[in-house]
C-alpha atoms as a PDB file:
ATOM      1  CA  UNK A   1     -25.526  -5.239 -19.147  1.00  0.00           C
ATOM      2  CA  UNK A   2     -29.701  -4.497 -17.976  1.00  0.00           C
ATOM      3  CA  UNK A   3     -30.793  -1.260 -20.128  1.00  0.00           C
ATOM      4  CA  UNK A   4     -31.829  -0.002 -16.398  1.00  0.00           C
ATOM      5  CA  UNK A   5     -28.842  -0.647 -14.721  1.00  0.00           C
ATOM      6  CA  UNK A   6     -26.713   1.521 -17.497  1.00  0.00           C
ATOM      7  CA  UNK A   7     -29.388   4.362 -16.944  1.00  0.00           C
ATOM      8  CA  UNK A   8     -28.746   3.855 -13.458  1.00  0.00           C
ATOM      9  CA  UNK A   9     -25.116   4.322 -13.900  1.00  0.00           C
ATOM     10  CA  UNK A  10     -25.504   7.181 -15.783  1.00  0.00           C
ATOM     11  CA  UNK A  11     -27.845   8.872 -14.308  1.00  0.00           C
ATOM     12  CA  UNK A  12     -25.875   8.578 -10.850  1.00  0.00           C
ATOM     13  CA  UNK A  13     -22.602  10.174 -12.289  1.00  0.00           C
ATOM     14  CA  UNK A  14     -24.555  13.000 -13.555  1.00  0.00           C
ATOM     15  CA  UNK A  15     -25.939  13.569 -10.256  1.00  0.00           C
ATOM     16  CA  UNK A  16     -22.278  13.411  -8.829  1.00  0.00           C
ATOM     17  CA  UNK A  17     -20.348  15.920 -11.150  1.00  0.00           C
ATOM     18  CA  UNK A  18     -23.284  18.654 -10.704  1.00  0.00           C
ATOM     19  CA  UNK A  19     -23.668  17.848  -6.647  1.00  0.00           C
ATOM     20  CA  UNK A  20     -19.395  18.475  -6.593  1.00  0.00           C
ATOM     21  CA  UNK A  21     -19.842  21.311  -8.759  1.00  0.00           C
ATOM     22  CA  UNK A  22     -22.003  23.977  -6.713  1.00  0.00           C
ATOM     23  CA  UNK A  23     -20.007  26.970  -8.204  1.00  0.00           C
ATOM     24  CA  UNK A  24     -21.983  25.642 -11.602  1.00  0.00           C
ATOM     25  CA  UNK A  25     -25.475  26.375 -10.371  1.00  0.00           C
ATOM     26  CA  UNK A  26     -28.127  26.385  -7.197  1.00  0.00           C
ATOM     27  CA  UNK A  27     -29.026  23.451  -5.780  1.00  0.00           C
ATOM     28  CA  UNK A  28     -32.853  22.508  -5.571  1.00  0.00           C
ATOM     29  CA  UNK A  29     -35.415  19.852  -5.035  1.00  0.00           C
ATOM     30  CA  UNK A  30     -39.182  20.226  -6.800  1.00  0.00           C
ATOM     31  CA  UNK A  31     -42.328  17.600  -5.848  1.00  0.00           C
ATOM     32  CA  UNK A  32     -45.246  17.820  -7.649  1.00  0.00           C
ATOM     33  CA  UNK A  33     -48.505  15.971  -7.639  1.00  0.00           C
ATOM     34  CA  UNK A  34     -51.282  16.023 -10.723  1.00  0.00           C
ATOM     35  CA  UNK A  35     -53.682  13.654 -12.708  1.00  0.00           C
ATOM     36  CA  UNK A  36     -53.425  12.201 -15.741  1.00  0.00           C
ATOM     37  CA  UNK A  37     -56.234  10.650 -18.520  1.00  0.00           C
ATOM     38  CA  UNK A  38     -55.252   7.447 -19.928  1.00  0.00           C
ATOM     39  CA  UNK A  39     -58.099   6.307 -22.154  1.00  0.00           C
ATOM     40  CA  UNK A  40     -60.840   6.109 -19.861  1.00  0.00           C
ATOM     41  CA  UNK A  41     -59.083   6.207 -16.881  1.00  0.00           C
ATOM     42  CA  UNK A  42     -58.587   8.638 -14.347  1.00  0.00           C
ATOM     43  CA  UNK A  43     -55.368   8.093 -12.380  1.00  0.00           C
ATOM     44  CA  UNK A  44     -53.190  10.383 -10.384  1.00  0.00           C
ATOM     45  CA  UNK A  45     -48.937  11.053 -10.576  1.00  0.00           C
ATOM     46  CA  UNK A  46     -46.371  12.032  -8.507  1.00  0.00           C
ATOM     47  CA  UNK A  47     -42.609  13.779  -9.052  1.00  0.00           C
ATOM     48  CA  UNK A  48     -39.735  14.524  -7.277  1.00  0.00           C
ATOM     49  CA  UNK A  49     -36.677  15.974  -8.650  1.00  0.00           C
ATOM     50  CA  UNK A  50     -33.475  17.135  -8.449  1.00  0.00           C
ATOM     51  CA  UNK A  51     -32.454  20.390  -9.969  1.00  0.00           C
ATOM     52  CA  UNK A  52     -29.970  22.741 -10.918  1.00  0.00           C
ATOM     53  CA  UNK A  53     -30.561  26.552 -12.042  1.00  0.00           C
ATOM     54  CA  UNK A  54     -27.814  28.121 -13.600  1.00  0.00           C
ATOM     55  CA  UNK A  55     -27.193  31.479 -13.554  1.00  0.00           C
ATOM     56  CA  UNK A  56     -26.716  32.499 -17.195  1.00  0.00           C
ATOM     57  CA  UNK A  57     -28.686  35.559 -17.928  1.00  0.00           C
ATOM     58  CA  UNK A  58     -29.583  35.357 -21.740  1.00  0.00           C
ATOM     59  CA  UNK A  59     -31.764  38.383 -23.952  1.00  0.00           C
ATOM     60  CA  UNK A  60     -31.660  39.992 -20.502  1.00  0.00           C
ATOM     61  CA  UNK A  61     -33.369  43.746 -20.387  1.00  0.00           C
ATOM     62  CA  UNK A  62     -34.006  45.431 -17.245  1.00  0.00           C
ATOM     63  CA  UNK A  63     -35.850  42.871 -15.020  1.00  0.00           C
ATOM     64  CA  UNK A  64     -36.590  40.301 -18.159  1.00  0.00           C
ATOM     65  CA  UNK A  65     -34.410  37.701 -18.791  1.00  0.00           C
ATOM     66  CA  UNK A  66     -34.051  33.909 -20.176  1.00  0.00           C
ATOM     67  CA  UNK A  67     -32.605  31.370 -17.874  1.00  0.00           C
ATOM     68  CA  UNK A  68     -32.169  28.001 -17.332  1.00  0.00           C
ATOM     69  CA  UNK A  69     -32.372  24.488 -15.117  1.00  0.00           C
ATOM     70  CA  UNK A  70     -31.540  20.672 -15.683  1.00  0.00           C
ATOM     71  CA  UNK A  71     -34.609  18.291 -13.687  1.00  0.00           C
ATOM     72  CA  UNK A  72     -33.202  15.310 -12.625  1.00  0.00           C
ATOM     73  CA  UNK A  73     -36.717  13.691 -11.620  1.00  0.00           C
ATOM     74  CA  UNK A  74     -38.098  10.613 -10.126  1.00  0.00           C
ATOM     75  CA  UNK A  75     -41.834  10.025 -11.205  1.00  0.00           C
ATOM     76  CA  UNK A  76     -44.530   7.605 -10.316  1.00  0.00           C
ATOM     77  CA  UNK A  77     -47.998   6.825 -12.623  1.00  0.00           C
ATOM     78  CA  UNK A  78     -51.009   5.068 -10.487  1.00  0.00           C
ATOM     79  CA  UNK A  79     -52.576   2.291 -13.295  1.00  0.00           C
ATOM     80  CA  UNK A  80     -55.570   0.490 -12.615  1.00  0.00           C
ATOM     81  CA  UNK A  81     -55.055  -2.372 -15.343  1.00  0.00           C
ATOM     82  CA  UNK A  82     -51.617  -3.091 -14.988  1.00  0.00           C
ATOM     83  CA  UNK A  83     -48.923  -2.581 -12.942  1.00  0.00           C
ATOM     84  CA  UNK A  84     -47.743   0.726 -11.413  1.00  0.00           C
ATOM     85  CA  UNK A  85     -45.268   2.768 -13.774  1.00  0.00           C
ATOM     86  CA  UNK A  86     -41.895   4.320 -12.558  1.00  0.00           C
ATOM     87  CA  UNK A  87     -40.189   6.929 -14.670  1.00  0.00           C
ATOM     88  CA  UNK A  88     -36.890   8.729 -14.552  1.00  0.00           C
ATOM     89  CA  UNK A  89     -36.438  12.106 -16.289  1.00  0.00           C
ATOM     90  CA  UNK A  90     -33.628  14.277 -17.371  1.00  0.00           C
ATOM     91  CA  UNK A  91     -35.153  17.650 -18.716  1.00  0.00           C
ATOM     92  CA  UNK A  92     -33.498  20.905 -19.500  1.00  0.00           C
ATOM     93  CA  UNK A  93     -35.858  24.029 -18.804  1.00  0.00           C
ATOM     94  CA  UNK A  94     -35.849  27.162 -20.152  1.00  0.00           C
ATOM     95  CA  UNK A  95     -37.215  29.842 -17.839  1.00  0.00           C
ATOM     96  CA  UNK A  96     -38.106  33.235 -19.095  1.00  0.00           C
ATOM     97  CA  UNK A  97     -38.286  35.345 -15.771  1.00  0.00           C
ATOM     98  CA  UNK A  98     -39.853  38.558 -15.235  1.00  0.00           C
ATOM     99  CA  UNK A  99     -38.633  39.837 -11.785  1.00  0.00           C
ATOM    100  CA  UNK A 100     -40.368  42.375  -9.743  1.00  0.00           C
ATOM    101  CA  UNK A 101     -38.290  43.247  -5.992  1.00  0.00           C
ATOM    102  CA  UNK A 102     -40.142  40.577  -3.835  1.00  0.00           C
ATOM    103  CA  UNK A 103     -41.726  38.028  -6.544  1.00  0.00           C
ATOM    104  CA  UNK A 104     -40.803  37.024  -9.875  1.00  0.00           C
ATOM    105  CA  UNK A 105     -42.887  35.482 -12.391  1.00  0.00           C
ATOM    106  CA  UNK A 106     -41.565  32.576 -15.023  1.00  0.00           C
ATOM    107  CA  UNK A 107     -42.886  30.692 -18.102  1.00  0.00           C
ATOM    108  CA  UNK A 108     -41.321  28.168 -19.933  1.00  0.00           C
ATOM    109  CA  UNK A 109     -40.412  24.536 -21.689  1.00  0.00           C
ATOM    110  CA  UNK A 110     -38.318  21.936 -22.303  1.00  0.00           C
ATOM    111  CA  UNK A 111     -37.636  18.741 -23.921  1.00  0.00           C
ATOM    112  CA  UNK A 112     -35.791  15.750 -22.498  1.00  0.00           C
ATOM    113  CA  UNK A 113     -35.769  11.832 -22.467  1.00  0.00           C
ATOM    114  CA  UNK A 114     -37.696   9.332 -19.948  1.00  0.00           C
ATOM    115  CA  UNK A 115     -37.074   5.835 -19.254  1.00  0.00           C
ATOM    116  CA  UNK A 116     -39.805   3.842 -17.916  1.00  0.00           C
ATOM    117  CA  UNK A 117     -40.616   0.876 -16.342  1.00  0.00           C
ATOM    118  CA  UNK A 118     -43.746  -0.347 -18.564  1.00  0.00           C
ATOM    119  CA  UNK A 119     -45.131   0.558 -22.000  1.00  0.00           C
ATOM    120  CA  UNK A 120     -48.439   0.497 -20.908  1.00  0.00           C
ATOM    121  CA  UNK A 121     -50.446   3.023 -19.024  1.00  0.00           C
ATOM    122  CA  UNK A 122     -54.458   1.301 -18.685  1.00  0.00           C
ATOM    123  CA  UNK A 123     -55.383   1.552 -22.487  1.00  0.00           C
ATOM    124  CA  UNK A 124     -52.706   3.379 -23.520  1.00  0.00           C
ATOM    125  CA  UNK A 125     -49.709   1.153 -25.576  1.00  0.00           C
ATOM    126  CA  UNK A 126     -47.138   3.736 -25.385  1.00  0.00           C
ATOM    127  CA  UNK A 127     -44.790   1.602 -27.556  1.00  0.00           C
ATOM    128  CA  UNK A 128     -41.831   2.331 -26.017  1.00  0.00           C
ATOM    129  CA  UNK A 129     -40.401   2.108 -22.468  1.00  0.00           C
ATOM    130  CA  UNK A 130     -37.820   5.159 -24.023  1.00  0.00           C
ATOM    131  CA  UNK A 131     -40.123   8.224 -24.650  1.00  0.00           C
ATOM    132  CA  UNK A 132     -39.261  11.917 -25.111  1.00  0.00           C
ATOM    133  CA  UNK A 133     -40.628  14.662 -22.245  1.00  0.00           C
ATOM    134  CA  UNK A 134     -41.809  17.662 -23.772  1.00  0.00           C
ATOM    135  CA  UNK A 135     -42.440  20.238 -20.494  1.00  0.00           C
ATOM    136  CA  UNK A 136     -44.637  23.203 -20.373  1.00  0.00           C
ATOM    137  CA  UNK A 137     -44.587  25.633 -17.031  1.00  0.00           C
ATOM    138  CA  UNK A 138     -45.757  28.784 -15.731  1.00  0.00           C
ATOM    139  CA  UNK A 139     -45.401  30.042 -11.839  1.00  0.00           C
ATOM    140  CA  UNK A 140     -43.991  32.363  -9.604  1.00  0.00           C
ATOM    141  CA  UNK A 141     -40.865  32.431  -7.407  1.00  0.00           C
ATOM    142  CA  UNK A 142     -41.837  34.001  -3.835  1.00  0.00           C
ATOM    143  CA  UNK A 143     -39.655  35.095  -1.134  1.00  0.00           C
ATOM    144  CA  UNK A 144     -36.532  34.085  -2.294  1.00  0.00           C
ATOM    145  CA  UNK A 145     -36.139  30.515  -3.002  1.00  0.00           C
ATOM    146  CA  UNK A 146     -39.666  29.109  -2.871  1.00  0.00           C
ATOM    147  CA  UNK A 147     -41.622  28.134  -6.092  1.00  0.00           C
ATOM    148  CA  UNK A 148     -45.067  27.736  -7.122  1.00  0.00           C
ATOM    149  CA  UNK A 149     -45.936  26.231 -10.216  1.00  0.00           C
ATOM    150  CA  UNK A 150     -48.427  24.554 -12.697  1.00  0.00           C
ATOM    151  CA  UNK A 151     -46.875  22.235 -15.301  1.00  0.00           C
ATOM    152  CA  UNK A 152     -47.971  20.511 -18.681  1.00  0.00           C
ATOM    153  CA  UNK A 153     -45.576  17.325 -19.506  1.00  0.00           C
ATOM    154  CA  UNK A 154     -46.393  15.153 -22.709  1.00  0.00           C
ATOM    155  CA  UNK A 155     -44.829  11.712 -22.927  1.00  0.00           C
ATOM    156  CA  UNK A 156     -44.624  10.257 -26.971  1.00  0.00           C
ATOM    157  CA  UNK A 157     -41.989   8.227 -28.327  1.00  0.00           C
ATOM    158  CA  UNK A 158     -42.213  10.725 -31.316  1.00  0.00           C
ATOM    159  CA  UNK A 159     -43.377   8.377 -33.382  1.00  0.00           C
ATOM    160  CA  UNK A 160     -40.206   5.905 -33.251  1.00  0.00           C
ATOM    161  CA  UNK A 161     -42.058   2.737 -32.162  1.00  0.00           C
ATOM    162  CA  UNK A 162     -44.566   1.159 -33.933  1.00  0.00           C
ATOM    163  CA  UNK A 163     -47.347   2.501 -31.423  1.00  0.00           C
ATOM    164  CA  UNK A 164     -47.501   5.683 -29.953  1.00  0.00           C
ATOM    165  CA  UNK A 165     -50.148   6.439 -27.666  1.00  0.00           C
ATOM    166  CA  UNK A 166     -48.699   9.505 -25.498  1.00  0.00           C
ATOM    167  CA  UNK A 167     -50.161  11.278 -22.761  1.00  0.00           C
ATOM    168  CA  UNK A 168     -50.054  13.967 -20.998  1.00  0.00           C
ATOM    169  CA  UNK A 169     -50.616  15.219 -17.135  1.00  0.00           C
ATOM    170  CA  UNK A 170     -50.880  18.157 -15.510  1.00  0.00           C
ATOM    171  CA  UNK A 171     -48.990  18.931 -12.159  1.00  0.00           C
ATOM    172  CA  UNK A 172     -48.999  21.171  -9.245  1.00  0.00           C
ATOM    173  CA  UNK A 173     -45.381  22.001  -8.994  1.00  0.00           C
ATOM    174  CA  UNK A 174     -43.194  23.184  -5.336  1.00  0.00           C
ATOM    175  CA  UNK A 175     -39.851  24.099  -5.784  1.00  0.00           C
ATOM    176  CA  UNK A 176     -37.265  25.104  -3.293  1.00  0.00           C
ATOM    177  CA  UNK A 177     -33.771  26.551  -4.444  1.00  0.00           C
ATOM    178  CA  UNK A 178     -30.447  26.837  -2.525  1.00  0.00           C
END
């Protein structure tokens, strides 16, 4: 069986046991825009994911507290050599939140995996179409469900393949939570 059609699979029953499991965790959908360098290139991105956010309260002290959400995203890399490069992301983030009565404000990572459609962003030889998503984020929720963040997300194979180029963008994060 195609390597993306097994992702596919998978990915699609995860989505259905945490969509028929509300009680688990909040609902949410994030898109995000930002740019990338690859080599000498320029080039823009774009996200869109599904998330959970669980409710779990961990190291919690007054209005401090750790937290977390799974990203279920879709992404999308412009590149002006070759052709365009689809991505699809499952990331667990932890948030550590710092609520004040109308605002809070979070900072966090995570780590997940990445399947892509190419190994090779302009000059970049990523080695791998498998590579490992190491996320960085800082924002603020406002109101009650909306969120406003700026987010660092490295791709590498971690050294597995015989070439490893990486990269890394930077996005402008929106986030609204059920």
């Amino acid at each position: 069986m195609d390597d993306n059609l097994n992702v596919k699979i998978i990915l699609f029953g995860l989505t259905l046991i945490l969509i028929a499991s509300p009680s688990l965790a909040n609902i949410g959908v994030m898109i995000a825009g930002g740019n990338l360098s690859a080599g000498d290139t320029k080039t823009t991105a774009s996200r869109h994911a599904l998330l959970w956010t669980f409710d779990h309260k961990w190291i919690a002290k007054e209005n401090k507290y750790l937290t977390w959400q799974l990203e279920l995203a879709s992404s999308h890399w412009n590149n002006e050599y070759f052709a365009d490069i689809d991505a699809v992301s499952l990331t667990p983030v932890f948030h550590y939140m710092w609520s004040e009565k109308n605002y809070s404000i979070f900072a966090g990572g995570g780590v997940g995996v990445t399947k892509l459609s190419g190994d090779r962003l302009s000059s970049r030889q990523l080695g791998s179409k498998w590579l490992f998503e190491d996320k960085l984020v800082i924002g603020t929720e406002i109101l009650e469900h909306h969120r406003l963040a700026i987010s660092f997300n490295h791709y590498s194979n971690a050294n597995l393949a015989t070439k490893n180029a990486g990269l890394g963008i930077w996005y402008l994060n929106y986030s609204y939570i059920w």
